[in-house]
PDB file of N, CA and C in Angstrom:
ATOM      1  N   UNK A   1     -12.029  -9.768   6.108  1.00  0.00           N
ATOM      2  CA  UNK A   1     -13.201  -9.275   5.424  1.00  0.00           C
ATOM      3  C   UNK A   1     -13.563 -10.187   4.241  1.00  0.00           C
ATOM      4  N   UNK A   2     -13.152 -10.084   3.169  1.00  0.00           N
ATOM      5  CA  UNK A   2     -13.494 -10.311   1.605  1.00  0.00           C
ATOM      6  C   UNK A   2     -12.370 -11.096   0.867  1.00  0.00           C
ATOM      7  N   UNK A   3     -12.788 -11.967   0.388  1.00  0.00           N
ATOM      8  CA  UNK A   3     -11.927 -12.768  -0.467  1.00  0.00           C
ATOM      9  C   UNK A   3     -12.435 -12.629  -1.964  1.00  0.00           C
ATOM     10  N   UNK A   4     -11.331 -11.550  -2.753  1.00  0.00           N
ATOM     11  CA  UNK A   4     -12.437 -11.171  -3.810  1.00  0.00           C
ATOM     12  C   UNK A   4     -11.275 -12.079  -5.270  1.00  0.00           C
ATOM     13  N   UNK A   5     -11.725 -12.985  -5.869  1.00  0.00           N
ATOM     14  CA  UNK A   5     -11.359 -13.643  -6.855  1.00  0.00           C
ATOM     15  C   UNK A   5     -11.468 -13.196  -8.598  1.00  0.00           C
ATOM     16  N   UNK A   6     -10.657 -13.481  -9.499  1.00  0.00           N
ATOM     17  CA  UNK A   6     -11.025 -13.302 -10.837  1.00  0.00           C
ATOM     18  C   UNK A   6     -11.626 -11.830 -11.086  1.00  0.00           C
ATOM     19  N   UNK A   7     -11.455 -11.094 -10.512  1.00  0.00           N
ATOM     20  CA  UNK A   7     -12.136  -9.928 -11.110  1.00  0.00           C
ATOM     21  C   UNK A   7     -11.539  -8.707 -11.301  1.00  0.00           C
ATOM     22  N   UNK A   8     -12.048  -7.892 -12.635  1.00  0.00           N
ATOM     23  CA  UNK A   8     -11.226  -6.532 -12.984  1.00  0.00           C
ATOM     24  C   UNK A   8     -12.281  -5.709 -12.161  1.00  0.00           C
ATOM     25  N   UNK A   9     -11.158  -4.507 -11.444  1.00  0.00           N
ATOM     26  CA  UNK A   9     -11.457  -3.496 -10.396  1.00  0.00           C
ATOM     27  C   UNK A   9     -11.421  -2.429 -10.950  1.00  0.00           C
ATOM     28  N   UNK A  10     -12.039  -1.606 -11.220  1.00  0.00           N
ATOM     29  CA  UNK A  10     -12.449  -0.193 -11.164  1.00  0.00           C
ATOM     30  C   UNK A  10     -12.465   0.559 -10.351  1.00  0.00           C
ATOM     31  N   UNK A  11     -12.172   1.851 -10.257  1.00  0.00           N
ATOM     32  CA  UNK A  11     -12.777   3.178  -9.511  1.00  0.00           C
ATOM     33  C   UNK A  11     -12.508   3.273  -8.066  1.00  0.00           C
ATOM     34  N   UNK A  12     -12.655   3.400  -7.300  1.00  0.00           N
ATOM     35  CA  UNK A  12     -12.691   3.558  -5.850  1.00  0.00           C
ATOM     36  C   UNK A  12     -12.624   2.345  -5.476  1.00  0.00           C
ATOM     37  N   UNK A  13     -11.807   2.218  -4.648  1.00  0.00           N
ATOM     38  CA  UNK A  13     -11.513   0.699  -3.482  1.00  0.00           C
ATOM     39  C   UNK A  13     -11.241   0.817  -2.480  1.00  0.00           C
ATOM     40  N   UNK A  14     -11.752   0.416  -1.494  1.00  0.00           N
ATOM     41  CA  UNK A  14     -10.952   0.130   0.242  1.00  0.00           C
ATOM     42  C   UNK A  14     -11.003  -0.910   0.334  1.00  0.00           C
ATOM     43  N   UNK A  15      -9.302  -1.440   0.722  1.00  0.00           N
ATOM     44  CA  UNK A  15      -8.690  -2.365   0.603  1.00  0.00           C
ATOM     45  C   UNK A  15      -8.781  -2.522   2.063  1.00  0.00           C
ATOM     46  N   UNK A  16      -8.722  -2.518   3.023  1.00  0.00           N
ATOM     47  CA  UNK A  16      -8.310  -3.399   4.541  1.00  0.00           C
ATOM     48  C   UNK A  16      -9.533  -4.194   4.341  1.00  0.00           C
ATOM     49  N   UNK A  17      -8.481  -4.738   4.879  1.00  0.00           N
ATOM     50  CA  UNK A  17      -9.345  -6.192   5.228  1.00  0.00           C
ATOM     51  C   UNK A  17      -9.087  -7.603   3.991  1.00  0.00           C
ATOM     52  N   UNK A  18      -9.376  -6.810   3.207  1.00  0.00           N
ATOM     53  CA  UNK A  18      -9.838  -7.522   1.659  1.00  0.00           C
ATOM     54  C   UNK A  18      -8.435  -8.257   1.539  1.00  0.00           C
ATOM     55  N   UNK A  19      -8.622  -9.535   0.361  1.00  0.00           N
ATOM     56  CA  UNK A  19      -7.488 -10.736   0.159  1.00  0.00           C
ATOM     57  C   UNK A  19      -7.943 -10.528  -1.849  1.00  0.00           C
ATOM     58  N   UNK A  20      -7.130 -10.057  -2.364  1.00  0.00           N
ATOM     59  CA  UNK A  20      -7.460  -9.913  -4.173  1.00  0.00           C
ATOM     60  C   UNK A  20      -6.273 -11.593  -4.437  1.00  0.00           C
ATOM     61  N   UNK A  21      -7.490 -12.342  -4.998  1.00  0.00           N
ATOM     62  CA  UNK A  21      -6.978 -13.258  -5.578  1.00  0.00           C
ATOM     63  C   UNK A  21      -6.990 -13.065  -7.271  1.00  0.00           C
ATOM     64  N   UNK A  22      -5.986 -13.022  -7.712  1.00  0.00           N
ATOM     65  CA  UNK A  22      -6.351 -13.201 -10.007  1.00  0.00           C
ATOM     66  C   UNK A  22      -7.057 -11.947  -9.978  1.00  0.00           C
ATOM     67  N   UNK A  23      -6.835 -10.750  -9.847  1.00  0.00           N
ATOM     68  CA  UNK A  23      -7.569  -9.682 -10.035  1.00  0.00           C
ATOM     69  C   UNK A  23      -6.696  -8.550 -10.610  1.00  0.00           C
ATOM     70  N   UNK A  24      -7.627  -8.226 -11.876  1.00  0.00           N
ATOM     71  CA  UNK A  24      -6.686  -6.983 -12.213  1.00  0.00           C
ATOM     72  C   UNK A  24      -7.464  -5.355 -11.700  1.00  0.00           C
ATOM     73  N   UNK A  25      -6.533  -4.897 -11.426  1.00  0.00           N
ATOM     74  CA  UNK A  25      -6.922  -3.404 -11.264  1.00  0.00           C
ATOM     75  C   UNK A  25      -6.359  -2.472 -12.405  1.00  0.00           C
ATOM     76  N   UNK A  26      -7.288  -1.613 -12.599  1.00  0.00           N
ATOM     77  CA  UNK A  26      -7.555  -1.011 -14.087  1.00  0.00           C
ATOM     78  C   UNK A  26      -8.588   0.415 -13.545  1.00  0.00           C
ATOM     79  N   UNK A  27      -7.416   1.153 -14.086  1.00  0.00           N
ATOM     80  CA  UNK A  27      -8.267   2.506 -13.653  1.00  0.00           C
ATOM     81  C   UNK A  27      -8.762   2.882 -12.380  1.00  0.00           C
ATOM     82  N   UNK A  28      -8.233   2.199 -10.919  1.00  0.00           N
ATOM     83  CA  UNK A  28      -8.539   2.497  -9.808  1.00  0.00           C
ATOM     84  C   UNK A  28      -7.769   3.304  -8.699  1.00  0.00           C
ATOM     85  N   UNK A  29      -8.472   3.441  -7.794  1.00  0.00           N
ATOM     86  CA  UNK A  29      -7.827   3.958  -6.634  1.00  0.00           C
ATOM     87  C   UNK A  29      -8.201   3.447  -5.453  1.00  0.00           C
ATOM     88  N   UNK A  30      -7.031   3.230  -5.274  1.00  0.00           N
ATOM     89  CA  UNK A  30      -7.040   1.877  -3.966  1.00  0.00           C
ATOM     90  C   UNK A  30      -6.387   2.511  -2.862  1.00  0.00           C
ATOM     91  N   UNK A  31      -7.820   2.360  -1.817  1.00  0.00           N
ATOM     92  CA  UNK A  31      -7.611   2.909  -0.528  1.00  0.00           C
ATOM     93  C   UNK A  31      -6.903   2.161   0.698  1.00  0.00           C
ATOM     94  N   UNK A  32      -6.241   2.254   0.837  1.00  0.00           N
ATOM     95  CA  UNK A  32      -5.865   1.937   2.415  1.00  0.00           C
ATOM     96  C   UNK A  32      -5.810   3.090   3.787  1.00  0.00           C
ATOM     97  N   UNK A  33      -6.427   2.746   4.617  1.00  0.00           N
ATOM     98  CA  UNK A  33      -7.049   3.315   6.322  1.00  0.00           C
ATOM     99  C   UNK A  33      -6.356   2.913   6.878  1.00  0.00           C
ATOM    100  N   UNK A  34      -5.279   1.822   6.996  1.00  0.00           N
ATOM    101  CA  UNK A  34      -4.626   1.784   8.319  1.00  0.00           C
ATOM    102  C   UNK A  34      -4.986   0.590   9.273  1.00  0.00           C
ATOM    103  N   UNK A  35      -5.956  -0.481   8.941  1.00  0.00           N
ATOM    104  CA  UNK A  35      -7.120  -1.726   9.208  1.00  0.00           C
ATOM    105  C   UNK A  35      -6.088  -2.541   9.073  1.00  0.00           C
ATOM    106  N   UNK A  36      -6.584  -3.719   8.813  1.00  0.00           N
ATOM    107  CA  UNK A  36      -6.118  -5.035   8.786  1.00  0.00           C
ATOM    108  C   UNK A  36      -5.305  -4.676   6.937  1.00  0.00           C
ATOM    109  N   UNK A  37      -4.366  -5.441   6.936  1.00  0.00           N
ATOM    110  CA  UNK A  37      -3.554  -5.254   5.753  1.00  0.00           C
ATOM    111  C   UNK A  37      -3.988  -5.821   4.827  1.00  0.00           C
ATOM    112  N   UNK A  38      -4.456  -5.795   3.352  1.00  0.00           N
ATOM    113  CA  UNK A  38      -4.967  -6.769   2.539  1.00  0.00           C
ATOM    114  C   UNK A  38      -4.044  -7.426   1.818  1.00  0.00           C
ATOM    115  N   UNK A  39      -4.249  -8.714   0.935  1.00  0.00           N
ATOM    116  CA  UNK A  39      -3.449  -9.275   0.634  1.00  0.00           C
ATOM    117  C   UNK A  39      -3.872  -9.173  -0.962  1.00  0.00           C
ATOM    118  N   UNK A  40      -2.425  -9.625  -1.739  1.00  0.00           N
ATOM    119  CA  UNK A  40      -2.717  -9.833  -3.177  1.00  0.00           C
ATOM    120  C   UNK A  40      -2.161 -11.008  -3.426  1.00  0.00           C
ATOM    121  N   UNK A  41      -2.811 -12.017  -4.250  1.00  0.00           N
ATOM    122  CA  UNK A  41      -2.095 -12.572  -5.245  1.00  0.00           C
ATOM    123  C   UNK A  41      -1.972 -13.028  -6.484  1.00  0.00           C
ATOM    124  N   UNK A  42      -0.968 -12.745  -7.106  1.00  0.00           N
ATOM    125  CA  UNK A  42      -1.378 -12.540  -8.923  1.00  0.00           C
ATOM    126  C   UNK A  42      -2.269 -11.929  -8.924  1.00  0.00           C
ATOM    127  N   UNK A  43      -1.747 -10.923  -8.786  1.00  0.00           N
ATOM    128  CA  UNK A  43      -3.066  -9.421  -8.923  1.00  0.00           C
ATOM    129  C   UNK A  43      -1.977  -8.925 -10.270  1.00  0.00           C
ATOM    130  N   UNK A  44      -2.602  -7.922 -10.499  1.00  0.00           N
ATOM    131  CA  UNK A  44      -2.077  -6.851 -11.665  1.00  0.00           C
ATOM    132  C   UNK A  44      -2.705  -5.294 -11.736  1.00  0.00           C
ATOM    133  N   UNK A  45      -1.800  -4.550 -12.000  1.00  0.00           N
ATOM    134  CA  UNK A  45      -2.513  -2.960 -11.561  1.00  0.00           C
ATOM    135  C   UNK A  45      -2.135  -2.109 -12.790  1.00  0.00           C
ATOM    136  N   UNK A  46      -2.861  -1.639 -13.772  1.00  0.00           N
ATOM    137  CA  UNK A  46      -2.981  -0.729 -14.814  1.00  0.00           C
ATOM    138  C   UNK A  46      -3.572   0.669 -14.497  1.00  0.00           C
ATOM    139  N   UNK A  47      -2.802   1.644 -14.718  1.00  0.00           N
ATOM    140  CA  UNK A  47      -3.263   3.183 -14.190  1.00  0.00           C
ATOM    141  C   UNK A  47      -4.320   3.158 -12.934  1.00  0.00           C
ATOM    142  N   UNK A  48      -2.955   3.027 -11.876  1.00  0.00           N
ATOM    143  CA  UNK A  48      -3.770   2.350 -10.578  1.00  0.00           C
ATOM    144  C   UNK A  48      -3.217   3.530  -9.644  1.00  0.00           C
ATOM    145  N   UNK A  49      -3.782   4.375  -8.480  1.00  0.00           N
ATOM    146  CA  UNK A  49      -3.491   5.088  -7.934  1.00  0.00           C
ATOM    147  C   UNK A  49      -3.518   4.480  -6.773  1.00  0.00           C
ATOM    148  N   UNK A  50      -2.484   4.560  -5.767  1.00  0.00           N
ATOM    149  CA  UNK A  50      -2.505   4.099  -4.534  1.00  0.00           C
ATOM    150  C   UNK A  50      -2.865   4.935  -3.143  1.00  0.00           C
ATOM    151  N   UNK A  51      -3.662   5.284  -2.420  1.00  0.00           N
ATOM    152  CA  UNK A  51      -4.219   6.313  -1.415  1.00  0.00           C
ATOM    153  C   UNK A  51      -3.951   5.602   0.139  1.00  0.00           C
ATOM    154  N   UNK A  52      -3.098   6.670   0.786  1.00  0.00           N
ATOM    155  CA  UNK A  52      -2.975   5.832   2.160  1.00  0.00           C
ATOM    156  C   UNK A  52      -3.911   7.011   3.054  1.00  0.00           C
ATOM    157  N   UNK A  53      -4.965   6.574   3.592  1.00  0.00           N
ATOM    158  CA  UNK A  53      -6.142   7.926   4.428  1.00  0.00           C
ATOM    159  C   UNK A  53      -5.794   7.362   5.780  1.00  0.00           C
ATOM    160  N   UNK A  54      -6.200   8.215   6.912  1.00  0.00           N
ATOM    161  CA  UNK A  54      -6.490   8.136   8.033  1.00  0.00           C
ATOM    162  C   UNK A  54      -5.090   7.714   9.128  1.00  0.00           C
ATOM    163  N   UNK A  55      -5.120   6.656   9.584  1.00  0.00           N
ATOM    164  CA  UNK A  55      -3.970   5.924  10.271  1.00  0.00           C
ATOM    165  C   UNK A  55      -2.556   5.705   8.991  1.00  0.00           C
ATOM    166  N   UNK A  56      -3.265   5.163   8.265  1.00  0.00           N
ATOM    167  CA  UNK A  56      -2.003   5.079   7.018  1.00  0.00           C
ATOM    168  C   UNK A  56      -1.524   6.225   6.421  1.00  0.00           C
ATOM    169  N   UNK A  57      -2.494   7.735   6.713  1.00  0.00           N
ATOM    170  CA  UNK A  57      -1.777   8.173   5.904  1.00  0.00           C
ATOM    171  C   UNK A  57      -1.021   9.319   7.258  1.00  0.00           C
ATOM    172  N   UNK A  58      -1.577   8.998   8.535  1.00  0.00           N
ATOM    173  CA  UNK A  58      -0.665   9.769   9.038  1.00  0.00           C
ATOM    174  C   UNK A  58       0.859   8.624   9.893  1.00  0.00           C
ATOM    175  N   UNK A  59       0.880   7.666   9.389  1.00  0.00           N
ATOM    176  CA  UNK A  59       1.830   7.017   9.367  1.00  0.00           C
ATOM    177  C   UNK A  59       2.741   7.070   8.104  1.00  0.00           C
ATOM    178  N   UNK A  60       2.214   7.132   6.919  1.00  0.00           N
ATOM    179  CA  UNK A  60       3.099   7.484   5.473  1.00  0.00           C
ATOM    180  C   UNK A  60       3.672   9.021   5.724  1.00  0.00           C
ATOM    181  N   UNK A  61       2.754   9.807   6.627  1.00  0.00           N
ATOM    182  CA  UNK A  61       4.137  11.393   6.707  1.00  0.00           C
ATOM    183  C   UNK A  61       4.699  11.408   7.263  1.00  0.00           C
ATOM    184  N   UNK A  62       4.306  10.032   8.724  1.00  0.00           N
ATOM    185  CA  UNK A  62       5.463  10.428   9.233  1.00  0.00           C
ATOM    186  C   UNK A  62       6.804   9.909   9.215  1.00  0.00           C
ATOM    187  N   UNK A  63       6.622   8.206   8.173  1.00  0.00           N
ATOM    188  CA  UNK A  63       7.672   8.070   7.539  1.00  0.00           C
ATOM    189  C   UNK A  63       9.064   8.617   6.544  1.00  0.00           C
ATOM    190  N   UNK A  64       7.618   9.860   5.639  1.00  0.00           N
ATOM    191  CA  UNK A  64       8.412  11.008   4.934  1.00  0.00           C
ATOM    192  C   UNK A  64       8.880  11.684   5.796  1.00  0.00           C
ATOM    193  N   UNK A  65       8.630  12.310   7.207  1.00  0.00           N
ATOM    194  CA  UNK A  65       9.254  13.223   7.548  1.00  0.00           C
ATOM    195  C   UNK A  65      10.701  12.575   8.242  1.00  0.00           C
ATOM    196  N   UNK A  66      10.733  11.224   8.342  1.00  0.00           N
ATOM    197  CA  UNK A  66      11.963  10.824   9.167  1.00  0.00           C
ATOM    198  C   UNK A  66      12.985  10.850   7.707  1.00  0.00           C
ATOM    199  N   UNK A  67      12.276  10.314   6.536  1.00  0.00           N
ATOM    200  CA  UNK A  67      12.847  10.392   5.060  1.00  0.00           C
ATOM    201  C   UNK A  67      14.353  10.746   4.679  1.00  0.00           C
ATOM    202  N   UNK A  68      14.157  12.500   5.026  1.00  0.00           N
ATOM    203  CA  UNK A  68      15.327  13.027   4.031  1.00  0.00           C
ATOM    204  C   UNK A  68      16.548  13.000   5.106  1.00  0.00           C
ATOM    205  N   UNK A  69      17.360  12.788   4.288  1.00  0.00           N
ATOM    206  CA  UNK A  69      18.964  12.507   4.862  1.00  0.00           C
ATOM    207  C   UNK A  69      19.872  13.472   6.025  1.00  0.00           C
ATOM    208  N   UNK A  70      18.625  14.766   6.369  1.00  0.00           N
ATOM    209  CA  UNK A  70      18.975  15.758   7.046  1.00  0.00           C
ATOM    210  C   UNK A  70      18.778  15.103   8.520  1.00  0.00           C
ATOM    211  N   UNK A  71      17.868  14.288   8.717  1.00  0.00           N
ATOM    212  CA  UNK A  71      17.083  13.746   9.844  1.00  0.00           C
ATOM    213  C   UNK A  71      18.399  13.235  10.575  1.00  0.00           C
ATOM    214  N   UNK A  72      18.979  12.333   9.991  1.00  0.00           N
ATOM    215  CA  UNK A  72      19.817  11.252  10.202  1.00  0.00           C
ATOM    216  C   UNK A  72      19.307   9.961  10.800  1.00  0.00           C
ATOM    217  N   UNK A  73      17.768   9.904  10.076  1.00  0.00           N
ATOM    218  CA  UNK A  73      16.911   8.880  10.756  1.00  0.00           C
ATOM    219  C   UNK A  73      16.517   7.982   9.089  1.00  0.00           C
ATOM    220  N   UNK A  74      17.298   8.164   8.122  1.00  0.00           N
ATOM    221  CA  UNK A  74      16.914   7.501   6.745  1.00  0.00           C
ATOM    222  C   UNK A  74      17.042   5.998   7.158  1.00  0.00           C
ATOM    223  N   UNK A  75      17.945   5.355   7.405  1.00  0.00           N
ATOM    224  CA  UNK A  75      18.704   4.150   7.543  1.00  0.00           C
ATOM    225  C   UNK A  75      17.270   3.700   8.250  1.00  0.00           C
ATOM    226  N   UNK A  76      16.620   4.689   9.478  1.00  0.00           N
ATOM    227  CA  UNK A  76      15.474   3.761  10.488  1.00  0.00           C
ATOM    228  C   UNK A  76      14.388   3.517   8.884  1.00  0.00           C
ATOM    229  N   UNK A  77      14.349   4.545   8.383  1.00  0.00           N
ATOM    230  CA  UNK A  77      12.954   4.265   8.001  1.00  0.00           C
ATOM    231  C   UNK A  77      13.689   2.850   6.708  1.00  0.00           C
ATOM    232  N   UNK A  78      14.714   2.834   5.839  1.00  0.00           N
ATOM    233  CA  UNK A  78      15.069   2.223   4.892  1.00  0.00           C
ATOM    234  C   UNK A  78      15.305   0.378   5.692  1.00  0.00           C
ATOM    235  N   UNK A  79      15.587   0.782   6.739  1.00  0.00           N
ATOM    236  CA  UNK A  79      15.286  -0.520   7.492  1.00  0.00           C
ATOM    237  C   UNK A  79      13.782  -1.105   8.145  1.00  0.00           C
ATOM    238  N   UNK A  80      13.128  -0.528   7.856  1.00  0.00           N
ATOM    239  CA  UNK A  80      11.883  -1.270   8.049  1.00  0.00           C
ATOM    240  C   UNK A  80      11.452  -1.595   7.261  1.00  0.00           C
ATOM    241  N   UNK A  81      12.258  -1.926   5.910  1.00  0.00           N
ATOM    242  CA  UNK A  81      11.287  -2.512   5.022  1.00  0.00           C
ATOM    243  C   UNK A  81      12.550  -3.506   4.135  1.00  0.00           C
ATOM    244  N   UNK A  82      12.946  -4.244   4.906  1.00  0.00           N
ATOM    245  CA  UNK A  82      14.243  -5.190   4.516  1.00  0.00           C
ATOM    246  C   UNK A  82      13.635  -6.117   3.369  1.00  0.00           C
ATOM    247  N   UNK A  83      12.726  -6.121   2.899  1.00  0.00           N
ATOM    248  CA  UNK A  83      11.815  -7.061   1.887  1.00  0.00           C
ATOM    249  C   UNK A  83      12.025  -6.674   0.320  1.00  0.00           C
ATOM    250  N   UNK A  84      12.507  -4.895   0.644  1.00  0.00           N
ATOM    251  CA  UNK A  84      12.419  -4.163  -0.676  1.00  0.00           C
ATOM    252  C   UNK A  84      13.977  -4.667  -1.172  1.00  0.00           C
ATOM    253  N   UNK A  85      14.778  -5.047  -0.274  1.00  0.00           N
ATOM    254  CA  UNK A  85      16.350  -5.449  -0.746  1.00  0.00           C
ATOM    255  C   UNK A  85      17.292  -3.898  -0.749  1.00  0.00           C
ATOM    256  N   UNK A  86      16.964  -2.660  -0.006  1.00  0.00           N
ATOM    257  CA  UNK A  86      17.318  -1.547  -0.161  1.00  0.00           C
ATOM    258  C   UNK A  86      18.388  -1.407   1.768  1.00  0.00           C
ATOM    259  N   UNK A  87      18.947  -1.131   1.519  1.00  0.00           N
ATOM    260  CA  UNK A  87      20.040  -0.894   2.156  1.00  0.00           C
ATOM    261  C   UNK A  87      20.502   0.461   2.534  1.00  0.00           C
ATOM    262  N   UNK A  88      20.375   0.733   3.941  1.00  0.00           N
ATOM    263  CA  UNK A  88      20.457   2.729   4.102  1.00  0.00           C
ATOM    264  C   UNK A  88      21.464   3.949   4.114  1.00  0.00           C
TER     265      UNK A  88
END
C-alpha cells in the first residue's frame, strides 16, 4: 500500500498494508485486519493503543484461548513467536 515517512500519527489508523518509516505515533489507535502485515522503522509510539479487528482479531482469541497453561497448548502458542526470545 503506503510508504508513509517523517510523520507524527494521530487518532485512528489502519495499518495493513502500510510501511511507517521515522514516524512517531502519539495518541493513536492502530488498527490491524488481518491484510498484508505493515512494517516499521524507527517508528516510536506514545499513548498508542494497539487494535487487532476482523481476521486478526479472531486469530488474537484464538491464540488467547490456546494461552492458559490448562490447555497444555502454551509452549504451541510461546513457540510461534521465537523472535520475542521467550521460551515455553
Amino acid at each position: 500500500m503506503a510508504e508513509i515517512r517523517d510523520q507524527t500519527l494521530t487518532g485512528a489508523q489502519t495499518l495493513d498494508g502500510n510501511t511507517y518509516i521515522n514516524c512517531q505515533f502519539s495518541n493513536a489507535r492502530l488498527t490491524f485486519q488481518g491484510g498484508q502485515p505493515p512494517g516499521f522503522v524507527n517508528c516510536t509510539f506514545e499513548d498508542t493503543e494497539f487494535v487487532f479487528d476482523g481476521a486478526a482479531g479472531r486469530t488474537m482469541a484464538f491464540l488467547k484461548a490456546m494461552a492458559p497453561a490448562s490447555t497444555n497448548m502454551r509452549h504451541i502458542v510461546l513457540g510461534l513467536l521465537p523472535e520475542l526470545g521467550v521460551n515455553g
